[in-house]
Protein backbone atom coordinates (compact mmCIF):
# COMPACT_ATOMS: atom_id res chain seq x y z
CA UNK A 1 194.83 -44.55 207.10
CA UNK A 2 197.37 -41.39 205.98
CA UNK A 3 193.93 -39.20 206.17
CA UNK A 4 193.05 -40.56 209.63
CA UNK A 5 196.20 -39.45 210.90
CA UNK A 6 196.49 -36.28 209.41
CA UNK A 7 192.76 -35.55 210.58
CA UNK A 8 193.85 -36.74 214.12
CA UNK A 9 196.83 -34.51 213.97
CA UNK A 10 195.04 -31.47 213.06
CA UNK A 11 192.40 -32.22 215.94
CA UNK A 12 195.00 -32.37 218.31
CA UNK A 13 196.87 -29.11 216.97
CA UNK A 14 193.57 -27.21 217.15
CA UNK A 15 193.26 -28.39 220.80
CA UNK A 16 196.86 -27.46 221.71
CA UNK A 17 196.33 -23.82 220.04
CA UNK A 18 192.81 -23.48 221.84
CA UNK A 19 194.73 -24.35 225.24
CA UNK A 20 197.78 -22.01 224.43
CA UNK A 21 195.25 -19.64 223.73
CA UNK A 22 193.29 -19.70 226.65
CA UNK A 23 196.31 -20.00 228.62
CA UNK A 24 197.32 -16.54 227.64
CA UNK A 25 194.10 -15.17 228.28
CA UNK A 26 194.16 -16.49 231.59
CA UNK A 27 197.60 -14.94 232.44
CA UNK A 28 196.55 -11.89 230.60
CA UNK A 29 193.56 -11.67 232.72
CA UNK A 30 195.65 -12.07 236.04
CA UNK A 31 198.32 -9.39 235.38
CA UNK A 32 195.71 -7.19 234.10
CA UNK A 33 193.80 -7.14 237.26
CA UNK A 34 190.78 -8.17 235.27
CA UNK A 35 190.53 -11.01 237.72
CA UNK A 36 190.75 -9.13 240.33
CA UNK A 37 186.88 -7.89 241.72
CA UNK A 38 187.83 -5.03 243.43
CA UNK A 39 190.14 -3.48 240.92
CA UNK A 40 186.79 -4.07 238.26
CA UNK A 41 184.46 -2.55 240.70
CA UNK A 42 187.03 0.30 241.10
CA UNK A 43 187.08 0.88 237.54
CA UNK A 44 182.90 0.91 237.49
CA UNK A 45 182.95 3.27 240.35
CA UNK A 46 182.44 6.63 238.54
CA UNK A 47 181.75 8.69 241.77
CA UNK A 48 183.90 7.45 244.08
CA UNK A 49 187.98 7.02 243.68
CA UNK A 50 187.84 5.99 240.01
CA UNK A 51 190.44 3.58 238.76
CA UNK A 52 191.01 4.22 234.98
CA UNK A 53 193.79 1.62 234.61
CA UNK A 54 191.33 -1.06 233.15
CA UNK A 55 190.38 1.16 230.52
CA UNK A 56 193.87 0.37 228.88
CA UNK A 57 193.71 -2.97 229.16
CA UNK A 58 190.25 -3.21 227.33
CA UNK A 59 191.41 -0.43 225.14
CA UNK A 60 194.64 -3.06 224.21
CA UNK A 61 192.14 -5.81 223.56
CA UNK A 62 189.97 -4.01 221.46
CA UNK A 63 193.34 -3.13 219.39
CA UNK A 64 193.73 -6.24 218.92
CA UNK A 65 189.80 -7.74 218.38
CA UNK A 66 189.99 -5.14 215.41
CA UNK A 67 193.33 -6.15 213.99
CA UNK A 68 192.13 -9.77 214.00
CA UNK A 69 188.85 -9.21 212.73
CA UNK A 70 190.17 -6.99 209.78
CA UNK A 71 192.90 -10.19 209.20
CA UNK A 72 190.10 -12.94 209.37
CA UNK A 73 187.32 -10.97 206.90
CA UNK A 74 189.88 -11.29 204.41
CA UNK A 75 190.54 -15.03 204.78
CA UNK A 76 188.28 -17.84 203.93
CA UNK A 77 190.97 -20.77 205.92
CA UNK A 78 192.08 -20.10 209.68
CA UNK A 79 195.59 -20.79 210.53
CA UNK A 80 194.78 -24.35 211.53
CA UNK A 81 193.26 -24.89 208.02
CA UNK A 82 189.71 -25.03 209.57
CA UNK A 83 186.82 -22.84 207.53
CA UNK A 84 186.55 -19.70 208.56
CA UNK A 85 182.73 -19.18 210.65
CA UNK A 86 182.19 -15.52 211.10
CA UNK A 87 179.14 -14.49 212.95
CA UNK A 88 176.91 -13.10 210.46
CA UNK A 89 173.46 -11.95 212.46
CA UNK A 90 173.25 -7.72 212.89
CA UNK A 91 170.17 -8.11 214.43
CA UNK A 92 169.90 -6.39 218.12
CA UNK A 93 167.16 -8.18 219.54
CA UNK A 94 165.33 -8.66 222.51
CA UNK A 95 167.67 -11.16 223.88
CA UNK A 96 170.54 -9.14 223.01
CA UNK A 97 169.93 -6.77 225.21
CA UNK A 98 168.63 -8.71 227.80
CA UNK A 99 171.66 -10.58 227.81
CA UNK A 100 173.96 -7.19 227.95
CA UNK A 101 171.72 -5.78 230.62
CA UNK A 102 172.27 -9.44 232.68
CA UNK A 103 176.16 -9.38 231.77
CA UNK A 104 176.27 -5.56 233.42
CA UNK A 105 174.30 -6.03 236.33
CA UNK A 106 176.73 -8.99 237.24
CA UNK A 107 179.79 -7.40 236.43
CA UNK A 108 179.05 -4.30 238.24
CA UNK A 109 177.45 -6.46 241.80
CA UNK A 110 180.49 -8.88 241.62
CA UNK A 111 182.83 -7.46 239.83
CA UNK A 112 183.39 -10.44 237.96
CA UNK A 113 182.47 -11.40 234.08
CA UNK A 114 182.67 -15.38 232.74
CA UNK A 115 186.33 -15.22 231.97
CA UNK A 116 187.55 -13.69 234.42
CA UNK A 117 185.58 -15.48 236.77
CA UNK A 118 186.65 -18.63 235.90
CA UNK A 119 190.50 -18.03 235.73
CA UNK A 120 189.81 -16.81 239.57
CA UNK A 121 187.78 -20.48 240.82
CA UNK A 122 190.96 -21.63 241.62
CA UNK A 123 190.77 -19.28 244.60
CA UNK A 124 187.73 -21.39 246.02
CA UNK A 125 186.71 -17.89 247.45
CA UNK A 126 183.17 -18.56 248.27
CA UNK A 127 182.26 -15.30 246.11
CA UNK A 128 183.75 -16.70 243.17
CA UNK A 129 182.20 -20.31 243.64
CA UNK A 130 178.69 -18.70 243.88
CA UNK A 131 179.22 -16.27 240.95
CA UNK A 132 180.53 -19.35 238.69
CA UNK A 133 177.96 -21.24 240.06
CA UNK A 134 175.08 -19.21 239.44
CA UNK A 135 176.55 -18.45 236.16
CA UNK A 136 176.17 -22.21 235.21
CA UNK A 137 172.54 -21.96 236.64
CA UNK A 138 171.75 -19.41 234.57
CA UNK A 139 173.49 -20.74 231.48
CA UNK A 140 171.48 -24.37 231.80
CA UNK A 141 168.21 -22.53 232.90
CA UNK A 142 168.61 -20.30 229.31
CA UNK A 143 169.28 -23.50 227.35
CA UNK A 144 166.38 -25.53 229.11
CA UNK A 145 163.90 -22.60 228.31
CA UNK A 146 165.00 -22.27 224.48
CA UNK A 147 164.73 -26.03 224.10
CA UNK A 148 161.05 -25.99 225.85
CA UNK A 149 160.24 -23.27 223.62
CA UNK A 150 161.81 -24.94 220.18
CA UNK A 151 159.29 -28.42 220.84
């Protein structure tokens, strides 16, 4: 029963970190502007009145992707105690870049990407609810395909 718990209890830390953690993203994204369309499609407009400020805020989170990355390649345990499960595919495929090409196109029409995008439903602005919601149409349609395609 004393490994139930302590399996339980480190389920329900994990959970508690993962919602801390996307609670600071969240607020991160708001102050940032991130969540904010027009400041994004600002920052995309090259030739017109250019808004550089979101280049230090991805600048700052790239700082800090590295600085974790370089932590967790030299540990084999996370924090939590869970194995460590690093991607490990260098491949740039097809889908890759499909994918990137898909992620730009909708970041540069709406002004939006996922995270962002979801941290701003609580807007209900109608541009929001159809990028999310398209988003999720897309997401299932992917899945559907690569399970058609796997039988």
């Amino acid at each position: 029963m004393n490994n139930f718990n302590s399996n339980l209890s480190s389920i329900w830390l994990a959970r508690l970190a993962s919602l801390a953690s996307g609670f600071v993203f969240g607020v991160g994204l708001l102050i940032s502007g991130m969540a904010n369309p027009d400041k994004v499609l600002g920052f995309l407009d090259l030739a017109g009145e250019w808004d550089p400020s979101l280049a230090f805020v991805m600048g700052g989170a790239i700082a800090v992707g590295l600085l974790a990355f370089a932590i967790s390649k030299k540990r084999t345990l996370s924090f939590l105690g869970e194995p460590m499960r690093m991607p490990t595919s260098t491949d740039i495929d097809k889908k890759l870049i499909l994918g990137g090409v898909l992620f730009g196109l909708g970041w540069g029409l709406a002004g939006f990407c996922p995270g962002p995008a979801l941290v701003s439903i609580t807007s209900l602005d109608p541009k929001v609810l159809l990028f999310v919601g398209s988003m999720l149409i897309g997401m299932l349609g992917f899945e559907l395909f690569e399970r058609s395609k796997s039988k």
